[in-house]
PDB file of N, CA and C in Angstrom:
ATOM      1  N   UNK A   1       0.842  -1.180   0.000  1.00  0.00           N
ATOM      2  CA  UNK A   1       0.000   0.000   0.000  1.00  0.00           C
ATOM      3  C   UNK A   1       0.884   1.239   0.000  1.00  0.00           C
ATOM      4  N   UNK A   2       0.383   2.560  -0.549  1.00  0.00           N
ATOM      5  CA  UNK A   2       1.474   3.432  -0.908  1.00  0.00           C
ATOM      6  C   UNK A   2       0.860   4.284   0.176  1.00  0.00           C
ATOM      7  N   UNK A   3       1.861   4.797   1.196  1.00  0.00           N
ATOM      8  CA  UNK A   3       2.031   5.332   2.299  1.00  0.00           C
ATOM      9  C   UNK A   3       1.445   7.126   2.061  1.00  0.00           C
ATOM     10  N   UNK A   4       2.320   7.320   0.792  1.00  0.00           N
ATOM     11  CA  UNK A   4       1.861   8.700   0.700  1.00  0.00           C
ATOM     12  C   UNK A   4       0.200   9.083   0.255  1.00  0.00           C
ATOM     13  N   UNK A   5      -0.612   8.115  -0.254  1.00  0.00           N
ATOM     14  CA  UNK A   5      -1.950   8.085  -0.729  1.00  0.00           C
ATOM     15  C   UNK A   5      -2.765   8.137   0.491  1.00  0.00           C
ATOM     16  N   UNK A   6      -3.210   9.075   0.812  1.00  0.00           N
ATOM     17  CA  UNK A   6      -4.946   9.588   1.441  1.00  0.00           C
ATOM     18  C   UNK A   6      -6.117   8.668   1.092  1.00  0.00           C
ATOM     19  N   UNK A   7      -6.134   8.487   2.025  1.00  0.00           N
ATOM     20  CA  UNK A   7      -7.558   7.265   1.668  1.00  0.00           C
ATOM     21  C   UNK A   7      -8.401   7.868   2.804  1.00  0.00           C
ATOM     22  N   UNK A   8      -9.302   8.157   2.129  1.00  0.00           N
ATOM     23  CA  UNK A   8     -10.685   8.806   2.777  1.00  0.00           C
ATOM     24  C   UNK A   8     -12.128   7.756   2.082  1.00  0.00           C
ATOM     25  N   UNK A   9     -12.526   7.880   3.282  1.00  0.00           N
ATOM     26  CA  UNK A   9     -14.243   7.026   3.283  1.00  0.00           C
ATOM     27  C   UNK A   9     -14.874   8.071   3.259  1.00  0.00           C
ATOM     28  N   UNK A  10     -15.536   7.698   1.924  1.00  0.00           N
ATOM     29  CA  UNK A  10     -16.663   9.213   1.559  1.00  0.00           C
ATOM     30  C   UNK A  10     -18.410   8.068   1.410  1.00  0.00           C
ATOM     31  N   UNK A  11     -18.957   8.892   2.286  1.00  0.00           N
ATOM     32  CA  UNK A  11     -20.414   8.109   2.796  1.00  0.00           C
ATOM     33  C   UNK A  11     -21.457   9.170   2.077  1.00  0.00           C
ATOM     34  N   UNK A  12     -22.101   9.007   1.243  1.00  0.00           N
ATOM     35  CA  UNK A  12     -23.253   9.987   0.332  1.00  0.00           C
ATOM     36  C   UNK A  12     -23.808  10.678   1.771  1.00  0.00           C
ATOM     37  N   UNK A  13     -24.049  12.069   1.786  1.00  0.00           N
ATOM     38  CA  UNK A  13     -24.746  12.631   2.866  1.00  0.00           C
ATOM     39  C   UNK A  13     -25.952  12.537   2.117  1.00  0.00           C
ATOM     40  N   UNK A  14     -26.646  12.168   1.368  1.00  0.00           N
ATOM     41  CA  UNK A  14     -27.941  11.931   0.462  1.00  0.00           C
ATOM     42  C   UNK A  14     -28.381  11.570   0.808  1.00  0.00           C
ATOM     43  N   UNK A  15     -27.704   9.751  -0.145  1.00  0.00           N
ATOM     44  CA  UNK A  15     -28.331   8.441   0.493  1.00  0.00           C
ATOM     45  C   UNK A  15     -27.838   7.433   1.577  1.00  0.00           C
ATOM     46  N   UNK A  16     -26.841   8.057   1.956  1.00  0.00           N
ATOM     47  CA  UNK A  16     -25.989   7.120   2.667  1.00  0.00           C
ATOM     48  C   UNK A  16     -25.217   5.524   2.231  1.00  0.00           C
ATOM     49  N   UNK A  17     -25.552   6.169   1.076  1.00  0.00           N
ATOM     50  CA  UNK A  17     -24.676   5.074  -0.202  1.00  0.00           C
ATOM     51  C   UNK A  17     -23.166   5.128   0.335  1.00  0.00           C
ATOM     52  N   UNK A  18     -22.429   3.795   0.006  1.00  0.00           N
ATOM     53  CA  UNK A  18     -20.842   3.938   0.267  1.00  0.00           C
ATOM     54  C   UNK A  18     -20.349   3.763  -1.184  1.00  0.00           C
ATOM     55  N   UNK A  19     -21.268   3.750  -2.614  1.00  0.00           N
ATOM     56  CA  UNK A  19     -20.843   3.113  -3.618  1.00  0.00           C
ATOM     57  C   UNK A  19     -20.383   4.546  -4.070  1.00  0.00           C
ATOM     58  N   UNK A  20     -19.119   4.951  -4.297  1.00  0.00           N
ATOM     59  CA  UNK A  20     -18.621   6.153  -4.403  1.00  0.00           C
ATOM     60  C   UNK A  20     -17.811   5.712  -5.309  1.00  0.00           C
ATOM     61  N   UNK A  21     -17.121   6.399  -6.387  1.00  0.00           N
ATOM     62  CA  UNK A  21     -16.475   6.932  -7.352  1.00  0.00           C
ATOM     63  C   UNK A  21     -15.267   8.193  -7.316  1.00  0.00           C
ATOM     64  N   UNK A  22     -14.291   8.132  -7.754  1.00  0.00           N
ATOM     65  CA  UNK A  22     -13.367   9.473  -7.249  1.00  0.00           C
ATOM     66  C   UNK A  22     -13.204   9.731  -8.867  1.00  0.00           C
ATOM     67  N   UNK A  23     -13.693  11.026  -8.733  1.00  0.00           N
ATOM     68  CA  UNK A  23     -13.642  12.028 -10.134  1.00  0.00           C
ATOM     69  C   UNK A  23     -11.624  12.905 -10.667  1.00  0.00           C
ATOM     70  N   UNK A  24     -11.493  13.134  -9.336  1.00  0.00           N
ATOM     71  CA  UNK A  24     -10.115  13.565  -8.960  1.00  0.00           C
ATOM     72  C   UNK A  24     -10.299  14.241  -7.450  1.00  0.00           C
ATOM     73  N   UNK A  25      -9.060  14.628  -7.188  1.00  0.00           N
ATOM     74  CA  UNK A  25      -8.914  15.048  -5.779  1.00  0.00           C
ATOM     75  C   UNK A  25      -9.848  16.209  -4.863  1.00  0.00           C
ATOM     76  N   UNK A  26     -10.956  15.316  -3.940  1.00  0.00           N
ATOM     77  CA  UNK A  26     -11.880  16.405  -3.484  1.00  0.00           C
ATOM     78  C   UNK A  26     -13.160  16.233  -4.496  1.00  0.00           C
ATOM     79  N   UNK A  27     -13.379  15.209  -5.026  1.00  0.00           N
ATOM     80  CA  UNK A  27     -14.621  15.387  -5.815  1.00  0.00           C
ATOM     81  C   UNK A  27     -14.679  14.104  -6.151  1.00  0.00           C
ATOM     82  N   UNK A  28     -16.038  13.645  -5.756  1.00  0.00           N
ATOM     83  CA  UNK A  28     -16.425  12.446  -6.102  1.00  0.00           C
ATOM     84  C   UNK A  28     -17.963  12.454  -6.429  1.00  0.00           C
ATOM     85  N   UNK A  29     -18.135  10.814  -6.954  1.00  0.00           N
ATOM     86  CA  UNK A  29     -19.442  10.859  -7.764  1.00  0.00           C
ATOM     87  C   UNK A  29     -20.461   9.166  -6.870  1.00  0.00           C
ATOM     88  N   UNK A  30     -21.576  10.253  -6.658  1.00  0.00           N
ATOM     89  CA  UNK A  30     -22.229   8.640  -5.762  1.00  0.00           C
ATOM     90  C   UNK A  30     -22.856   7.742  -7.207  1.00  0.00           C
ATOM     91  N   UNK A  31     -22.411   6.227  -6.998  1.00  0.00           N
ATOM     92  CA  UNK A  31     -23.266   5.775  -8.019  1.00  0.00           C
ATOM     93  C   UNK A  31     -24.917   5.659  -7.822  1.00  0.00           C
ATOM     94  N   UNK A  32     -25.016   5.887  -6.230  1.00  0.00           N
ATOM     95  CA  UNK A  32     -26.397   5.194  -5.740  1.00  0.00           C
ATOM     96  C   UNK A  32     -27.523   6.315  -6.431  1.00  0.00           C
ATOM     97  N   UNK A  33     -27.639   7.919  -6.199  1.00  0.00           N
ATOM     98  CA  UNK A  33     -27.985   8.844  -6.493  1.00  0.00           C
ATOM     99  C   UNK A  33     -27.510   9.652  -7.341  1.00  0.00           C
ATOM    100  N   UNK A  34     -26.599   9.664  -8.198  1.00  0.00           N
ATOM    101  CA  UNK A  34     -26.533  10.259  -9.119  1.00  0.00           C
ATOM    102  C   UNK A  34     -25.592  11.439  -8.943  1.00  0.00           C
ATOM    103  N   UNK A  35     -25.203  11.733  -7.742  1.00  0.00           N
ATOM    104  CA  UNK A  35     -24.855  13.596  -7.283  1.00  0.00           C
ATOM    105  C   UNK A  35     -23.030  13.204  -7.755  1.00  0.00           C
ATOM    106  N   UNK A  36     -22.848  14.336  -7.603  1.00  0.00           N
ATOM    107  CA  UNK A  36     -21.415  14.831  -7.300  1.00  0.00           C
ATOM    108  C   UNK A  36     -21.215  15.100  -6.313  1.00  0.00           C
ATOM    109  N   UNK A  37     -20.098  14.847  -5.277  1.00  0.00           N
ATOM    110  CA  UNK A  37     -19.577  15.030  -3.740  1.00  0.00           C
ATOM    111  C   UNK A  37     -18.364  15.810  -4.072  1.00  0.00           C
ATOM    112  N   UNK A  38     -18.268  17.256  -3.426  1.00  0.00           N
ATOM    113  CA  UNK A  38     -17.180  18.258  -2.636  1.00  0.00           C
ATOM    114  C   UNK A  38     -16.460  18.140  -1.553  1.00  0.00           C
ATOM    115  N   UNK A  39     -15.426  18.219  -1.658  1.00  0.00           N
ATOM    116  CA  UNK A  39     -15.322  18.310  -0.046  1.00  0.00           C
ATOM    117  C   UNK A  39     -14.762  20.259   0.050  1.00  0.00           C
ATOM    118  N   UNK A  40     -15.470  20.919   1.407  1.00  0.00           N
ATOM    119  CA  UNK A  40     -15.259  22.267   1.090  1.00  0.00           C
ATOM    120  C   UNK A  40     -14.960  22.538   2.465  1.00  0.00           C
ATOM    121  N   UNK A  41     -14.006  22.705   2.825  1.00  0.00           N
ATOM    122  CA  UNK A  41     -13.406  23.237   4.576  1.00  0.00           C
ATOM    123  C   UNK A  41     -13.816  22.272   5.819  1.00  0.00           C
ATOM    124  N   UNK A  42     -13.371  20.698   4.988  1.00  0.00           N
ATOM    125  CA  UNK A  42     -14.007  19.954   5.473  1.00  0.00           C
ATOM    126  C   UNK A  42     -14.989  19.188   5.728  1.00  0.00           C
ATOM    127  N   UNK A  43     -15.928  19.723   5.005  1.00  0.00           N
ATOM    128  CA  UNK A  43     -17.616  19.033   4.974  1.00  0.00           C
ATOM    129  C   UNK A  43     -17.633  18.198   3.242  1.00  0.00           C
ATOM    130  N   UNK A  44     -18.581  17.731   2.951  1.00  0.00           N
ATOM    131  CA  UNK A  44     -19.087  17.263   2.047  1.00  0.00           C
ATOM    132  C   UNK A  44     -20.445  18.074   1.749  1.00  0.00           C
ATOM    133  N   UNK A  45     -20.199  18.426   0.511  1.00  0.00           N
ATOM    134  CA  UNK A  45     -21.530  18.992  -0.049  1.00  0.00           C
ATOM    135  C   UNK A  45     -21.960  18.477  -1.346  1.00  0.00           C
ATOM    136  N   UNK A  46     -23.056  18.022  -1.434  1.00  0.00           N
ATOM    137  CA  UNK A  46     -23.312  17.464  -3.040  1.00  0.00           C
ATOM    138  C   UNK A  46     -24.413  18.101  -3.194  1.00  0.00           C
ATOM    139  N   UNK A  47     -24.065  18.018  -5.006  1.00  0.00           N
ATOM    140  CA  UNK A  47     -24.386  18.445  -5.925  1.00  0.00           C
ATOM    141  C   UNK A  47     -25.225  17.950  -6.918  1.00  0.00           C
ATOM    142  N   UNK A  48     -26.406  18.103  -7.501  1.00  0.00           N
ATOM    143  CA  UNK A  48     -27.683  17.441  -8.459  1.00  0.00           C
ATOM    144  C   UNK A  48     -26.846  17.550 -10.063  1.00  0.00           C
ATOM    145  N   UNK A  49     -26.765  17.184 -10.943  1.00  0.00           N
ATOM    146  CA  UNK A  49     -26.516  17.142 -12.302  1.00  0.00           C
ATOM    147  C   UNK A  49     -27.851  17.086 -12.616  1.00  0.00           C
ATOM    148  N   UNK A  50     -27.757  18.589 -13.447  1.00  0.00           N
ATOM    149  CA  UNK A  50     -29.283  18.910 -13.664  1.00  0.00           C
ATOM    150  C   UNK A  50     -28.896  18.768 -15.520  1.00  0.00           C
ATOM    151  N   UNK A  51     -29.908  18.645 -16.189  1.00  0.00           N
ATOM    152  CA  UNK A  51     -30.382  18.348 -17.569  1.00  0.00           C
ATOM    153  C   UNK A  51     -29.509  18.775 -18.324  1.00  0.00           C
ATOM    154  N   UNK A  52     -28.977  19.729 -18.115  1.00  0.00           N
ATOM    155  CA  UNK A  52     -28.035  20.902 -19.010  1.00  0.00           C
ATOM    156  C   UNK A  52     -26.497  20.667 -18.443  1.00  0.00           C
ATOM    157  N   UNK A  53     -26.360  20.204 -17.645  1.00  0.00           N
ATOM    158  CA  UNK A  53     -24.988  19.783 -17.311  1.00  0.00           C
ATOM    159  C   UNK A  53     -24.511  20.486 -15.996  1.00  0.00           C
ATOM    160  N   UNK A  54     -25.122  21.355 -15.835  1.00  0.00           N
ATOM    161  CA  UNK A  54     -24.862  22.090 -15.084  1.00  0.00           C
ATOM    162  C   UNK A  54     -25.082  21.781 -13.348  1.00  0.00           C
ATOM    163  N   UNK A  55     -24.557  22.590 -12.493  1.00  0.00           N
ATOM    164  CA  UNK A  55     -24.727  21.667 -11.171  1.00  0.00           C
ATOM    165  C   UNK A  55     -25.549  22.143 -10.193  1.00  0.00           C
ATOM    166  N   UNK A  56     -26.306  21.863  -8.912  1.00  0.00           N
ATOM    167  CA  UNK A  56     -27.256  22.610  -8.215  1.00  0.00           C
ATOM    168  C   UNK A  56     -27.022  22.278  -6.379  1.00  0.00           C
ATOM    169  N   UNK A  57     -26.713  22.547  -6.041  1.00  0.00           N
ATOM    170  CA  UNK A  57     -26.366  22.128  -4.659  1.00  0.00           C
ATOM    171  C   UNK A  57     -28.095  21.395  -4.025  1.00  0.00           C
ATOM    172  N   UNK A  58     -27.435  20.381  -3.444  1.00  0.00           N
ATOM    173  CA  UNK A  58     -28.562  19.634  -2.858  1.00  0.00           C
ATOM    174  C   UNK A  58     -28.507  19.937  -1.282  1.00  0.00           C
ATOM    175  N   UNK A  59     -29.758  20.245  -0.894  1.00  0.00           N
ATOM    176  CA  UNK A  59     -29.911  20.484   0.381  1.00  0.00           C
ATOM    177  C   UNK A  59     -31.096  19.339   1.294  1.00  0.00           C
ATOM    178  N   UNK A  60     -30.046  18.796   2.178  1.00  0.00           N
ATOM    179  CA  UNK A  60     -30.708  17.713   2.531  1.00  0.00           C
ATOM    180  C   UNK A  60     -31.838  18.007   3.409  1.00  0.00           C
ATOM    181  N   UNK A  61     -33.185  17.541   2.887  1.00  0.00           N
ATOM    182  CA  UNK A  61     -34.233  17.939   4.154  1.00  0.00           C
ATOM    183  C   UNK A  61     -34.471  16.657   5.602  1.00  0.00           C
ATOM    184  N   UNK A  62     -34.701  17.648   6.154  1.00  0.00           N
ATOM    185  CA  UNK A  62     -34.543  17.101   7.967  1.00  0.00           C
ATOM    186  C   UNK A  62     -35.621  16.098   8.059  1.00  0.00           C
TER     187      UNK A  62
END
């Protein structure tokens, strides 16, 4: 295992999917829901891929 590689467990704040994808560093893609995952000062924030390509922040309701 290569010592210098960061291995982070990224858990969908969505669906709570673990089936994750790494796009490149700090950005990943859930397969379960569809979103894009940030990581931004520490948190995870995802993102909807809306029709046009474009992206929409998802806000999880309580």
């Amino acid at each position: 295992m290569n010592k210098n590689k960061k291995e982070t467990l990224i858990i969908c704040p969505i669906c709570q999917s673990r089936d994750i994808g790494i796009l490149r560093q700090n950005l990943w893609f859930c397969r379960a829901c569809f979103c894009e995952l940030v990581e931004k000062s520490g948190k995870i924030v995802a993102f909807g891929i809306e029709q046009d390509g474009s992206l929409k922040k998802i806000e999880k309701s309580a």
